[in-house]
N, C-alpha and C. Protein backbone atom coordinates (compact mmCIF):
# COMPACT_ATOMS: atom_id res chain seq x y z
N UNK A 1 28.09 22.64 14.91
CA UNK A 1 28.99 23.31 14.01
C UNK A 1 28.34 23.40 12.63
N UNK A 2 28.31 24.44 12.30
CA UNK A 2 28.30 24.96 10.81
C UNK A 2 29.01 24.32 9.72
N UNK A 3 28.74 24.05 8.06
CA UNK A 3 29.53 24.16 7.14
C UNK A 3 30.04 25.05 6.96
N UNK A 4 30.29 25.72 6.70
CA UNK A 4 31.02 27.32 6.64
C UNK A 4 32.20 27.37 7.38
N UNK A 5 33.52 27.40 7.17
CA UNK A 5 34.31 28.12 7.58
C UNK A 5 34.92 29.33 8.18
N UNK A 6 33.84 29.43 9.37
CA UNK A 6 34.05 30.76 9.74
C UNK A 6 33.78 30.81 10.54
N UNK A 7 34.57 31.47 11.77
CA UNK A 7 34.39 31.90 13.18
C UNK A 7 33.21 32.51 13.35
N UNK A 8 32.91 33.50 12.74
CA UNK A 8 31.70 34.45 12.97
C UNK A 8 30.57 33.89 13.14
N UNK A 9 30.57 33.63 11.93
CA UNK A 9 29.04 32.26 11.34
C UNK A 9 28.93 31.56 12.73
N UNK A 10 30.38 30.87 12.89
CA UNK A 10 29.77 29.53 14.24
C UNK A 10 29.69 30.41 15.43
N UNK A 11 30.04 31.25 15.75
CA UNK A 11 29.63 32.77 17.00
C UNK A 11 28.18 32.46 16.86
N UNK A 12 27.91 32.97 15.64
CA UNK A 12 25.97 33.12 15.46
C UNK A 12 25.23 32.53 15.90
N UNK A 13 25.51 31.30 15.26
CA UNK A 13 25.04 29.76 15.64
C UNK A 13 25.06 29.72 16.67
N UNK A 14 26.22 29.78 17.43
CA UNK A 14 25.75 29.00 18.91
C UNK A 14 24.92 29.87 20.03
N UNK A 15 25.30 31.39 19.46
CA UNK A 15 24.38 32.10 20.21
C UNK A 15 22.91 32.08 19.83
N UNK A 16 22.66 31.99 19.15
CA UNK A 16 20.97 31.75 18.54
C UNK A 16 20.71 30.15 19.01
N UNK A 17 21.33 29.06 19.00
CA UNK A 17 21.52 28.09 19.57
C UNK A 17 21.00 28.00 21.20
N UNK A 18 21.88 29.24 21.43
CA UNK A 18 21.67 29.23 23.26
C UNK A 18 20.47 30.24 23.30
N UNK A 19 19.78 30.85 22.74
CA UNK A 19 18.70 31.49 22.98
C UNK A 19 17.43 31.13 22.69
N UNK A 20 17.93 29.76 22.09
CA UNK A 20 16.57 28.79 21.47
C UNK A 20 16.73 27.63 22.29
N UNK A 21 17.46 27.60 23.01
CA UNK A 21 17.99 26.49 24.72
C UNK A 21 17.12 27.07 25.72
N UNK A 22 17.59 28.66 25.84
CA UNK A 22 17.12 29.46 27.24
C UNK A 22 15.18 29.48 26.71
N UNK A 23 14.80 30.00 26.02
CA UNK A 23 13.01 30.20 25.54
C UNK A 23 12.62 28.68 25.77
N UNK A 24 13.38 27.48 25.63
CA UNK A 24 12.74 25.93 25.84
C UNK A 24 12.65 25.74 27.21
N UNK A 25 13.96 26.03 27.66
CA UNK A 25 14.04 26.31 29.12
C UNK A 25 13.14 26.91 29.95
N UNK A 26 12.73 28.07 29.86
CA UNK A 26 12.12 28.72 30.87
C UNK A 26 10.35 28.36 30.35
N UNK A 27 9.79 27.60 29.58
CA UNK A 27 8.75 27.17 29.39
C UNK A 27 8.30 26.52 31.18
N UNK A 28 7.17 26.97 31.06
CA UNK A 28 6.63 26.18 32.56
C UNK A 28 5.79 25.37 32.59
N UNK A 29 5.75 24.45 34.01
CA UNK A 29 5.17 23.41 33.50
C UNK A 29 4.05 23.10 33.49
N UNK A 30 3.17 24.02 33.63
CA UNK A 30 1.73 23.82 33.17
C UNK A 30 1.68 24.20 31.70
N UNK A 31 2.74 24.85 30.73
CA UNK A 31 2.39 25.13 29.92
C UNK A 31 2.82 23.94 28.97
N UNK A 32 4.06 23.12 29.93
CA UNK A 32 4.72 21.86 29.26
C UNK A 32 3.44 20.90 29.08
N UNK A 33 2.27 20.81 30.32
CA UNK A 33 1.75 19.58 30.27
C UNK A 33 0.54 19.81 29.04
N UNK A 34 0.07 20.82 29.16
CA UNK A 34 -0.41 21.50 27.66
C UNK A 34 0.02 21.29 26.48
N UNK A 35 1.45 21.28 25.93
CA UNK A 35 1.70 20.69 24.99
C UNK A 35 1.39 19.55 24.65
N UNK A 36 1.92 18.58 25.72
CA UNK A 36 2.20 17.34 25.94
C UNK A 36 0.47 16.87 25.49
N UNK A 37 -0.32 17.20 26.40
CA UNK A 37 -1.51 16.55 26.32
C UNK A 37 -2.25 17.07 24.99
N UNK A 38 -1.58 18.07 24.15
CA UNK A 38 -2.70 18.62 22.42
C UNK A 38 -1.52 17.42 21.90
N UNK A 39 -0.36 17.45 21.78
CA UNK A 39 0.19 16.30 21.10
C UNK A 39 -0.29 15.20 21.16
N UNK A 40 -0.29 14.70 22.33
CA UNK A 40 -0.48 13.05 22.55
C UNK A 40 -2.40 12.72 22.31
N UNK A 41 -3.13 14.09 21.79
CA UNK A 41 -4.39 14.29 21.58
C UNK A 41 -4.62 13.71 20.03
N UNK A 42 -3.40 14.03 19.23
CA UNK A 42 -3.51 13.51 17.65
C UNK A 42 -3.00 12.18 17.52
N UNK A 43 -3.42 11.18 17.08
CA UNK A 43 -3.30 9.98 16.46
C UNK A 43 -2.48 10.17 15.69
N UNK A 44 -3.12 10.76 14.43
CA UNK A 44 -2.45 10.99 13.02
C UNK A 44 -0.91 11.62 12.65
N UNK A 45 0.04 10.95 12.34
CA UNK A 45 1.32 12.04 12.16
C UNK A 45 1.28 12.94 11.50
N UNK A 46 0.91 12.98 10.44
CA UNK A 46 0.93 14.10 9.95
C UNK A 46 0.23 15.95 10.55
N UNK A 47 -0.58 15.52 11.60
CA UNK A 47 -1.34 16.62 12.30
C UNK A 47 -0.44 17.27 13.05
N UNK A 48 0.43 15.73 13.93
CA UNK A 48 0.93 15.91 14.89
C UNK A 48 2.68 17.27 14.10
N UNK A 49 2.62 16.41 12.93
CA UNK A 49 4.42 17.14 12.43
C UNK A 49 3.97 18.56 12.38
N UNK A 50 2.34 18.80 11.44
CA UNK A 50 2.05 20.49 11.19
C UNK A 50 2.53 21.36 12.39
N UNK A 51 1.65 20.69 13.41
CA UNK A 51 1.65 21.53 15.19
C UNK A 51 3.20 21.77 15.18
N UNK A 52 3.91 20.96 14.94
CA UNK A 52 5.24 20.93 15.09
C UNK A 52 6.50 22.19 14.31
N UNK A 53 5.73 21.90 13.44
CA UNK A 53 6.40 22.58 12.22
C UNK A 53 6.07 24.16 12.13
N UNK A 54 4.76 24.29 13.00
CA UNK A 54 3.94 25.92 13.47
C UNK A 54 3.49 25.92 14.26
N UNK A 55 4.79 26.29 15.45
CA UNK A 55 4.38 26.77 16.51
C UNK A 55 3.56 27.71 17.10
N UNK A 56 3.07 28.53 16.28
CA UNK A 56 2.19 29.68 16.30
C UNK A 56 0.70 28.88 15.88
N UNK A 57 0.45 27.92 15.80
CA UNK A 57 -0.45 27.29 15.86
C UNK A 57 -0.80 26.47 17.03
N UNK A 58 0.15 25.97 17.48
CA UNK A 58 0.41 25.08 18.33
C UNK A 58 0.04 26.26 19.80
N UNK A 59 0.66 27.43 19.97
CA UNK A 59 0.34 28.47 21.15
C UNK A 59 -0.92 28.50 20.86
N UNK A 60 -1.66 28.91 19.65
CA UNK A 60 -3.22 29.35 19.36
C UNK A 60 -4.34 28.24 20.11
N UNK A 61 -3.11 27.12 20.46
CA UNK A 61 -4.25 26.07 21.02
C UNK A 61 -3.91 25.80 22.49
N UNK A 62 -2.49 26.16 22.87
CA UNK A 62 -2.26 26.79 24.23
C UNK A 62 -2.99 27.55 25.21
N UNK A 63 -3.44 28.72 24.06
CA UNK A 63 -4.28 30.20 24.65
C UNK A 63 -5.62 29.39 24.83
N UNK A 64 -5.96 28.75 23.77
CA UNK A 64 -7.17 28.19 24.67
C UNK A 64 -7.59 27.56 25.58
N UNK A 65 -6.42 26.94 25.69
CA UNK A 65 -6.31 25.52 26.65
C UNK A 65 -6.25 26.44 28.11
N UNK A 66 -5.63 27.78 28.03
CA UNK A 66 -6.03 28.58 28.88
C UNK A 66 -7.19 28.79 29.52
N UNK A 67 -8.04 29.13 28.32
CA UNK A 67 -8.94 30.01 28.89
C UNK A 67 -10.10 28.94 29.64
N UNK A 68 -9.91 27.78 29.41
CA UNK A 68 -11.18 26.51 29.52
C UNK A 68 -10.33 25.19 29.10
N UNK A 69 -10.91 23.87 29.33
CA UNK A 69 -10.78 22.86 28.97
C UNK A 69 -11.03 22.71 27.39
N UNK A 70 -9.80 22.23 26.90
CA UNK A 70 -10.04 22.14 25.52
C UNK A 70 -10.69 20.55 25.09
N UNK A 71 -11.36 20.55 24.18
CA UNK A 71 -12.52 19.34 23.45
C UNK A 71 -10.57 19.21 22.60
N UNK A 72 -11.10 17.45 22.21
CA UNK A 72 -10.00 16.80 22.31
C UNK A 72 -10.23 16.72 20.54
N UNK A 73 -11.58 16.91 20.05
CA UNK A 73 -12.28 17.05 19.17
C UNK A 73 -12.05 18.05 18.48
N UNK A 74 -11.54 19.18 18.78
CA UNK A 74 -11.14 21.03 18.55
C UNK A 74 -9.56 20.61 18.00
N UNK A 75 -9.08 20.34 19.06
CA UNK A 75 -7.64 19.90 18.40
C UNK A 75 -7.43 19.35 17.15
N UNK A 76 -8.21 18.08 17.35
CA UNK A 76 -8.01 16.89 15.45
C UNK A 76 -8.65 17.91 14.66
N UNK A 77 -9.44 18.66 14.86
CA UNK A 77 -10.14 19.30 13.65
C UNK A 77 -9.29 20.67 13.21
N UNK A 78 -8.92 20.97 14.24
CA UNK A 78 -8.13 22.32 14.01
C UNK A 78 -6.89 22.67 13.36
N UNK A 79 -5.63 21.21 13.96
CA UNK A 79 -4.65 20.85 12.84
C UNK A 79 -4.82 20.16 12.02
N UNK A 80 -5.70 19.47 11.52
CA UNK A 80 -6.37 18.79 10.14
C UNK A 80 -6.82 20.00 9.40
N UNK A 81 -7.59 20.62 9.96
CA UNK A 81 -7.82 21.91 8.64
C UNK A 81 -7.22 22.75 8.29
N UNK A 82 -6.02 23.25 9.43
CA UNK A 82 -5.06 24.08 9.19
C UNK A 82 -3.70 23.00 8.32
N UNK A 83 -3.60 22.14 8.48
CA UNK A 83 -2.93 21.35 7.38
C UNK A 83 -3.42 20.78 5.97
N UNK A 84 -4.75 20.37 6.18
CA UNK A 84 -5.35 19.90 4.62
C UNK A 84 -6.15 21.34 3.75
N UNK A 85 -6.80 22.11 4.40
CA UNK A 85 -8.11 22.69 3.97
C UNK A 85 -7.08 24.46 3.46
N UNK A 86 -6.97 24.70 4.80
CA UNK A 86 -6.37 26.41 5.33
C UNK A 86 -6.47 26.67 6.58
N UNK A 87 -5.75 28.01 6.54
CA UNK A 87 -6.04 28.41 7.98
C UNK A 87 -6.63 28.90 8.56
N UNK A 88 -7.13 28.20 9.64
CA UNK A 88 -8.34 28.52 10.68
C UNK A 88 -8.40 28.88 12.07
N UNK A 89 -9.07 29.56 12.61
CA UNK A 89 -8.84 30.14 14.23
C UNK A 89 -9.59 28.88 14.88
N UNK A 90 -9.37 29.02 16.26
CA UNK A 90 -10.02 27.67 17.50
C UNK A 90 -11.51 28.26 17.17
N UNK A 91 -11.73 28.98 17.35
CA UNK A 91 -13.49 30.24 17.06
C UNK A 91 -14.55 29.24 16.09
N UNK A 92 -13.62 29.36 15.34
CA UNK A 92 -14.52 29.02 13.56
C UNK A 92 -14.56 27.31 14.03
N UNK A 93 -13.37 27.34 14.39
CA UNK A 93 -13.22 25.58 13.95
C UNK A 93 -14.49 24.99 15.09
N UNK A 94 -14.70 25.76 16.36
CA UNK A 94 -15.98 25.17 17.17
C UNK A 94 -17.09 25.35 16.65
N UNK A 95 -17.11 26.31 15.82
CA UNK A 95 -18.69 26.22 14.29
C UNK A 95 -18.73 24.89 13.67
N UNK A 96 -17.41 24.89 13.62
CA UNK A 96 -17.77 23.45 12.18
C UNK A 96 -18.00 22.51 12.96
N UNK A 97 -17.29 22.23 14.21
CA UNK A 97 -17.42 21.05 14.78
C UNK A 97 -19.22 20.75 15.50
N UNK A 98 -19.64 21.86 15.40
CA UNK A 98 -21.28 21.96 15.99
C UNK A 98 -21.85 21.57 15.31
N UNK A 99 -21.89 22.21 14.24
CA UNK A 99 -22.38 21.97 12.94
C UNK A 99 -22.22 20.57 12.72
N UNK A 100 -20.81 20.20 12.38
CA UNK A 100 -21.17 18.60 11.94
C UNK A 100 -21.42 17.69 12.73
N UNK A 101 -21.41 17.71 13.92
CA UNK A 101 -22.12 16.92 15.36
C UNK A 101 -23.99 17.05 14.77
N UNK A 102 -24.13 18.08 14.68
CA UNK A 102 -25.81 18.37 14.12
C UNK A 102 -26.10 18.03 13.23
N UNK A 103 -25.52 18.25 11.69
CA UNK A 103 -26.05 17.90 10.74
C UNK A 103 -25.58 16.50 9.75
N UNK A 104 -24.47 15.73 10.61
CA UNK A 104 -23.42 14.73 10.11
C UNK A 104 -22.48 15.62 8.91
N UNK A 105 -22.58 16.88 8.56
CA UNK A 105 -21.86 17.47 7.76
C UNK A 105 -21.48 18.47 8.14
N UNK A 106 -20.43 19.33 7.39
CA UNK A 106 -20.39 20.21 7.32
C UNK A 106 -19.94 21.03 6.08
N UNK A 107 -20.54 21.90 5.64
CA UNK A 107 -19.32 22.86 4.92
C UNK A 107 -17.74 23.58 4.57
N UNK A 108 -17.18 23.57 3.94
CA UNK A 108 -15.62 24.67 4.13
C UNK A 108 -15.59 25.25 3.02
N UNK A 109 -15.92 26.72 2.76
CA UNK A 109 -15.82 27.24 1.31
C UNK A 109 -15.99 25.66 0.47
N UNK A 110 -14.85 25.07 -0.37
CA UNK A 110 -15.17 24.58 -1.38
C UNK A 110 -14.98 23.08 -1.22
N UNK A 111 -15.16 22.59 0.38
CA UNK A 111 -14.64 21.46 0.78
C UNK A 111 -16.10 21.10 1.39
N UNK A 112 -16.56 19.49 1.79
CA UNK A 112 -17.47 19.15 2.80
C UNK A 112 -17.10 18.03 3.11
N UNK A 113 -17.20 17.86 4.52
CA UNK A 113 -16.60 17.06 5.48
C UNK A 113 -17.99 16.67 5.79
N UNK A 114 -17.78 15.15 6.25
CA UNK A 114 -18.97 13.87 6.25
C UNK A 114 -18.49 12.51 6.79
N UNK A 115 -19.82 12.41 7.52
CA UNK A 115 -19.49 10.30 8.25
C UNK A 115 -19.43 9.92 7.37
N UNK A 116 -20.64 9.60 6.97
CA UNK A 116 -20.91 8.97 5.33
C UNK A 116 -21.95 9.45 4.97
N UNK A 117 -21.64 8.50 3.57
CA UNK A 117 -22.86 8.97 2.28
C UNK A 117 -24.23 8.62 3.06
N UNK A 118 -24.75 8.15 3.66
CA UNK A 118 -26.08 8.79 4.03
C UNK A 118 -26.21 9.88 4.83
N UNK A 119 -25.34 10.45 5.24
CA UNK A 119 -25.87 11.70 6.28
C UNK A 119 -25.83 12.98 4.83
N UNK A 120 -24.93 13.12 3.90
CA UNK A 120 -25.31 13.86 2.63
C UNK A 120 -26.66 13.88 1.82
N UNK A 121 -27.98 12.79 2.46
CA UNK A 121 -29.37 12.86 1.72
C UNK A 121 -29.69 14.73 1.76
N UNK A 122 -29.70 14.73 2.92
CA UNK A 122 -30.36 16.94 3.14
C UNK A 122 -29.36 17.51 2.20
N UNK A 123 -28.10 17.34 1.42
CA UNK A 123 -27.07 18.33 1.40
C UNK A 123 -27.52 17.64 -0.08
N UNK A 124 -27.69 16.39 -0.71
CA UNK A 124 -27.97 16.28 -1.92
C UNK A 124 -28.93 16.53 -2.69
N UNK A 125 -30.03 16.40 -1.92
CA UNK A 125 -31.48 17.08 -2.64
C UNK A 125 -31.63 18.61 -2.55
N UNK A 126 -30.31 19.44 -2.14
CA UNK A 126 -29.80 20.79 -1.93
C UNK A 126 -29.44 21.14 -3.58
N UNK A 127 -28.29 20.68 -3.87
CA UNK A 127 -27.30 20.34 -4.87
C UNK A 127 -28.01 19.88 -6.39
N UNK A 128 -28.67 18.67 -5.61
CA UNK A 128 -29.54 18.35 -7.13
C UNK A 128 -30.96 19.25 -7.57
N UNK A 129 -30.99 19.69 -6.76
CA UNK A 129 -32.30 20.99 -7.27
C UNK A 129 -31.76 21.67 -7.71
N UNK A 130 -31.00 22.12 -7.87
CA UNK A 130 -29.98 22.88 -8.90
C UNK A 130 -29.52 22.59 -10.12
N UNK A 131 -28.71 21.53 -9.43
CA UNK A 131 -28.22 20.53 -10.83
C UNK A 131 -29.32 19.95 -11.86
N UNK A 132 -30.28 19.72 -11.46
CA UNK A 132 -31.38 19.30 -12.43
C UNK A 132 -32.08 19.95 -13.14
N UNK A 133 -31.48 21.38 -12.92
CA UNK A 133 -31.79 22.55 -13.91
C UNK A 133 -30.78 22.67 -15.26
N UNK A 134 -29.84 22.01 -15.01
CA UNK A 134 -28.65 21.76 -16.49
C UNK A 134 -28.57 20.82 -17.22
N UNK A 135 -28.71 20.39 -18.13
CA UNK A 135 -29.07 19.99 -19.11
C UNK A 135 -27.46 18.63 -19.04
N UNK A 136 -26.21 19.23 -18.49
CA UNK A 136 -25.65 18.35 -18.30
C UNK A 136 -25.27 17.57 -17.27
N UNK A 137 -26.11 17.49 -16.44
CA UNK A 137 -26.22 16.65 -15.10
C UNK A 137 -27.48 15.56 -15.37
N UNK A 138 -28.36 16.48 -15.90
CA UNK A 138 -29.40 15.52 -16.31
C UNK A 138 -29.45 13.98 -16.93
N UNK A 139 -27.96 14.80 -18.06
CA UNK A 139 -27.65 13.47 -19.05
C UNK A 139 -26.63 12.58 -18.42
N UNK A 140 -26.45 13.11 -17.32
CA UNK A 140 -25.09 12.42 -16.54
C UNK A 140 -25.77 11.32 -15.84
N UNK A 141 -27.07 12.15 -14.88
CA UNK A 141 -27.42 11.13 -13.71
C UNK A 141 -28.72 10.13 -14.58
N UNK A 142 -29.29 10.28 -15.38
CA UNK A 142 -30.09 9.62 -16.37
C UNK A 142 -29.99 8.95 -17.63
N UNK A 143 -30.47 7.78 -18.03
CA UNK A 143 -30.19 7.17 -19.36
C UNK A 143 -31.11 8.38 -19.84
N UNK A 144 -31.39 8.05 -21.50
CA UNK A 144 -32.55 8.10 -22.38
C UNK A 144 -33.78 7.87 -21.78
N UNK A 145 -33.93 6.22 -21.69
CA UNK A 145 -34.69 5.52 -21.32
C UNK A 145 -35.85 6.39 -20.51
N UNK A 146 -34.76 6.46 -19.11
CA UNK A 146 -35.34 6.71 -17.90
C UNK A 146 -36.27 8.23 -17.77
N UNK A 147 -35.07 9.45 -18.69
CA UNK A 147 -35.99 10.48 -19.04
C UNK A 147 -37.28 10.29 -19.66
N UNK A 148 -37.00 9.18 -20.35
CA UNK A 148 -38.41 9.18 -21.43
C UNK A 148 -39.56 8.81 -20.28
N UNK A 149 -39.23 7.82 -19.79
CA UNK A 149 -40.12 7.23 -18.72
C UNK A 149 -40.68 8.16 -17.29
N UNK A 150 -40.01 8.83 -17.27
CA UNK A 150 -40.10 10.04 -16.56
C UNK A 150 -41.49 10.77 -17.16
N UNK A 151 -40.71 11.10 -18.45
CA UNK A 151 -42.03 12.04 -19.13
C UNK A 151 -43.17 11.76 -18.91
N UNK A 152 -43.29 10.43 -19.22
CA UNK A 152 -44.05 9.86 -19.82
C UNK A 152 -45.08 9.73 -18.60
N UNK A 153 -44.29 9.39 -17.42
CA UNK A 153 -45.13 9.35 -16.39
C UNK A 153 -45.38 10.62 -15.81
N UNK A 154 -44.97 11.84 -16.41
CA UNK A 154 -44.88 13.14 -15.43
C UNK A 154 -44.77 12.76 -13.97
N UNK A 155 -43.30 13.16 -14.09
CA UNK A 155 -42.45 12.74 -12.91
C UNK A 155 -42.00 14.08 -12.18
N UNK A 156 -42.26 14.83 -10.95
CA UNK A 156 -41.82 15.63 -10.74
C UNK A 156 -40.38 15.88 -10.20
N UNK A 157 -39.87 17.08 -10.46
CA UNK A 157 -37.72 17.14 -10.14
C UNK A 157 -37.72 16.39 -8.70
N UNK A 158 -38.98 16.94 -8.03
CA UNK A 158 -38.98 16.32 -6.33
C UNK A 158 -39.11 15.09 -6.53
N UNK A 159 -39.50 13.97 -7.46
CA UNK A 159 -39.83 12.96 -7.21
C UNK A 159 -37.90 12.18 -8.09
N UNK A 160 -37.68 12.98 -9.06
CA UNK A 160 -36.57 12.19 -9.38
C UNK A 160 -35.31 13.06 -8.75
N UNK A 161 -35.39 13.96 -7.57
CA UNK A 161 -34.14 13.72 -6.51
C UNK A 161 -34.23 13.05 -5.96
N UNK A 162 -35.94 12.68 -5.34
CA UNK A 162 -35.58 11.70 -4.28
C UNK A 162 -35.75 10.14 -4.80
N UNK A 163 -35.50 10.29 -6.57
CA UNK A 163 -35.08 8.59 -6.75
C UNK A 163 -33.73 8.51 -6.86
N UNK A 164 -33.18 10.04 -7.18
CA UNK A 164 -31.64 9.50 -6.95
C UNK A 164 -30.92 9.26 -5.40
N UNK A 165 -31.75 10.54 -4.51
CA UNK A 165 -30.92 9.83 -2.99
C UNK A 165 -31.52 8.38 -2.73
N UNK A 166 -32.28 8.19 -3.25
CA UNK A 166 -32.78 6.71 -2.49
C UNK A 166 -31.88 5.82 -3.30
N UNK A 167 -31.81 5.73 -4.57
CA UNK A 167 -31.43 4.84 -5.04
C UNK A 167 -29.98 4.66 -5.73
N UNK A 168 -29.22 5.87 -5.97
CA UNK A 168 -28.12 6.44 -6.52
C UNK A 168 -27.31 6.76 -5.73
N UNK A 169 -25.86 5.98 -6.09
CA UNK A 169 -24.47 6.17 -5.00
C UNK A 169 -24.43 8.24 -4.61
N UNK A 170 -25.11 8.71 -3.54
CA UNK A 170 -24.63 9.99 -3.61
C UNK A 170 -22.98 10.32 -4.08
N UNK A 171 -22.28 9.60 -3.31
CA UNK A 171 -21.21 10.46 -3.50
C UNK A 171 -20.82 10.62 -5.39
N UNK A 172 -21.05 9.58 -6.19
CA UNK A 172 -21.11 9.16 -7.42
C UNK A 172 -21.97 10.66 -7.95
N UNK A 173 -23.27 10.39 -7.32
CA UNK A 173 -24.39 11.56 -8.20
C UNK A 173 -23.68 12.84 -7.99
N UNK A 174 -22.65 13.11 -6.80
CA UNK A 174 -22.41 14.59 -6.47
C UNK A 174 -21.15 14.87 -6.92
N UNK A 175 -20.79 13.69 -7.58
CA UNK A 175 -18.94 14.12 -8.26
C UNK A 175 -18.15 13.56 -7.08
N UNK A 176 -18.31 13.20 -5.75
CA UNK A 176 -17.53 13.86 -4.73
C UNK A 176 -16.38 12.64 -4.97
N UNK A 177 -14.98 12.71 -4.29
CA UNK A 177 -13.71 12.07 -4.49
C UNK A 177 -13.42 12.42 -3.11
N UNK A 178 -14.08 11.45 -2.11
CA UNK A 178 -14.06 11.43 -1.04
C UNK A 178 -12.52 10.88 -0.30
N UNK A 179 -12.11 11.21 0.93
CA UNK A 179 -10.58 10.35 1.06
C UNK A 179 -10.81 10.89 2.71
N UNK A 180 -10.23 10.11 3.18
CA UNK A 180 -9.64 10.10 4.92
C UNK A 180 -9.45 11.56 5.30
N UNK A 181 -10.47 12.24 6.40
CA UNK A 181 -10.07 13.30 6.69
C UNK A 181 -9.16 13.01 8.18
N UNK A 182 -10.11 12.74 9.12
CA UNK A 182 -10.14 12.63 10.70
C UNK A 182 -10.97 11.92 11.65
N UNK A 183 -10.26 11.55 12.67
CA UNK A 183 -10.85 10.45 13.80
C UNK A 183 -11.25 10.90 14.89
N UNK A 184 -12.65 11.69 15.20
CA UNK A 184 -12.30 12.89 16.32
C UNK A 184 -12.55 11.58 17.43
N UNK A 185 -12.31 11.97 18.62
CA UNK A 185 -12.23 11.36 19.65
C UNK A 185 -12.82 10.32 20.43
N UNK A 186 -14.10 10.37 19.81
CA UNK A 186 -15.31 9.26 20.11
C UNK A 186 -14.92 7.99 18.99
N UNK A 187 -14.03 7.59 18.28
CA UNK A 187 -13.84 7.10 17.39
C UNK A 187 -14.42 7.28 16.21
N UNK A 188 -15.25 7.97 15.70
CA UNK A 188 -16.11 8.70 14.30
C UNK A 188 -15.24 9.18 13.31
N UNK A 189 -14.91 8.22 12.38
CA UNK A 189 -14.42 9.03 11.25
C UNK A 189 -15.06 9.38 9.95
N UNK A 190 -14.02 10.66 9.53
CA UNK A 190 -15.08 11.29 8.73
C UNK A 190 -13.97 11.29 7.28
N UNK A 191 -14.35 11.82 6.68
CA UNK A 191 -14.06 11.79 5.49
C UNK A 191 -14.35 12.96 4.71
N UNK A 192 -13.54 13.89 4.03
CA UNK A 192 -14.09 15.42 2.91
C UNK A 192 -13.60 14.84 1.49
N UNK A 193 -14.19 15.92 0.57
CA UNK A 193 -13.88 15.84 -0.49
C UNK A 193 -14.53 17.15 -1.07
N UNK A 194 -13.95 17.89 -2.19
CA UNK A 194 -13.53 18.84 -3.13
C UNK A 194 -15.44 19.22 -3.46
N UNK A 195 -16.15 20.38 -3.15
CA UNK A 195 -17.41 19.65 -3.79
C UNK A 195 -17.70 20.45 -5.11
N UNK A 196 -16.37 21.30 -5.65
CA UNK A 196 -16.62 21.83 -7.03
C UNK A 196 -15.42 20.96 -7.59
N UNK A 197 -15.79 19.50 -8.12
CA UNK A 197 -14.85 19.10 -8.80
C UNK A 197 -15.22 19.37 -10.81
């Protein structure tokens, strides 16, 4: 029953009621055990409420579950990015997941997802060849001192990126404000963070 005082209103209701009974209803049960098994696939509640909350996400992983055996791995990554990052197709999301199986990273427009700070050495001596062209990164990741000593020794940019990955907290040298992304299935968790902070 409705707040509303009104016959009509509660007419509505119960008929939209019974037509959102009959569409639960006639679901079948291979398509039930499909649900069942992408749900009981997320750990995390919050993944699990998104799927919930968008069902049109939740079918997008149906249709695949169609077409082939779905990676249990596709799922955590797929409602994790469609809840934290944006929205993403099953397509793209098996890029990223290749990708970061290969490189311990990956990219997202303005996001990068990572095990940990050592698998970011290739992605930081990327970043800091750049950065060591500005005058305010320089003064960030270096005393006085150390520039001077640098000079002094003619030190090449290649030789002081690779004293900062060796010796310098990456995530610290790269800005990053790393936090809990996802647990894909092998137990591996990863962790993103913002990388234009």
């Amino acid at each position: 029953m409705i707040n509303k005082n009104s016959d009509i209103l509660n007419e509505l209701f119960f008929r939209e009621l019974q037509v959102l009974i009959e569409k639960y209803n006639r679901i079948d049960e291979d398509t039930k055990t499909k649900i069942e098994t992408i749900m009981c696939t997320l750990k995390d509640e919050e993944p699990k409420k998104y799927l919930m909350d968008n069902p049109n996400k939740l079918k997008e992983l149906i249709e695949e579950k169609n077409e082939k055996e779905l990676d249990k791995d596709i799922v955590i990554f797929f409602a994790w990015h469609n809840l934290k990052i944006g929205e993403v197709d099953v397509k793209k999301v098996k890029e990223y997941i290749e990708e970061l199986k290969m490189n311990s990273y990956v990219e997202l427009e303005e996001y990068i997802i990572y095990r940990m700070e050592e698998d970011l050495k290739d992605y930081a001596k990327e970043i800091l060849e750049e950065r060591l062209e500005q005058e305010y990164y320089v003064d960030k990741l270096f005393d006085k001192e150390t520039i001077i000593e640098m000079w002094i020794n003619k030190a090449t940019k290649e030789e002081m990126i690779q004293e900062i990955v060796d010796n310098v907290n990456i995530e610290e040298a790269l800005e990053l404000c790393s936090q809990y992304s996802f647990t894909l299935g092998n137990g591996t968790m990863y962790k993103y963070s913002n990388k234009d902070i």
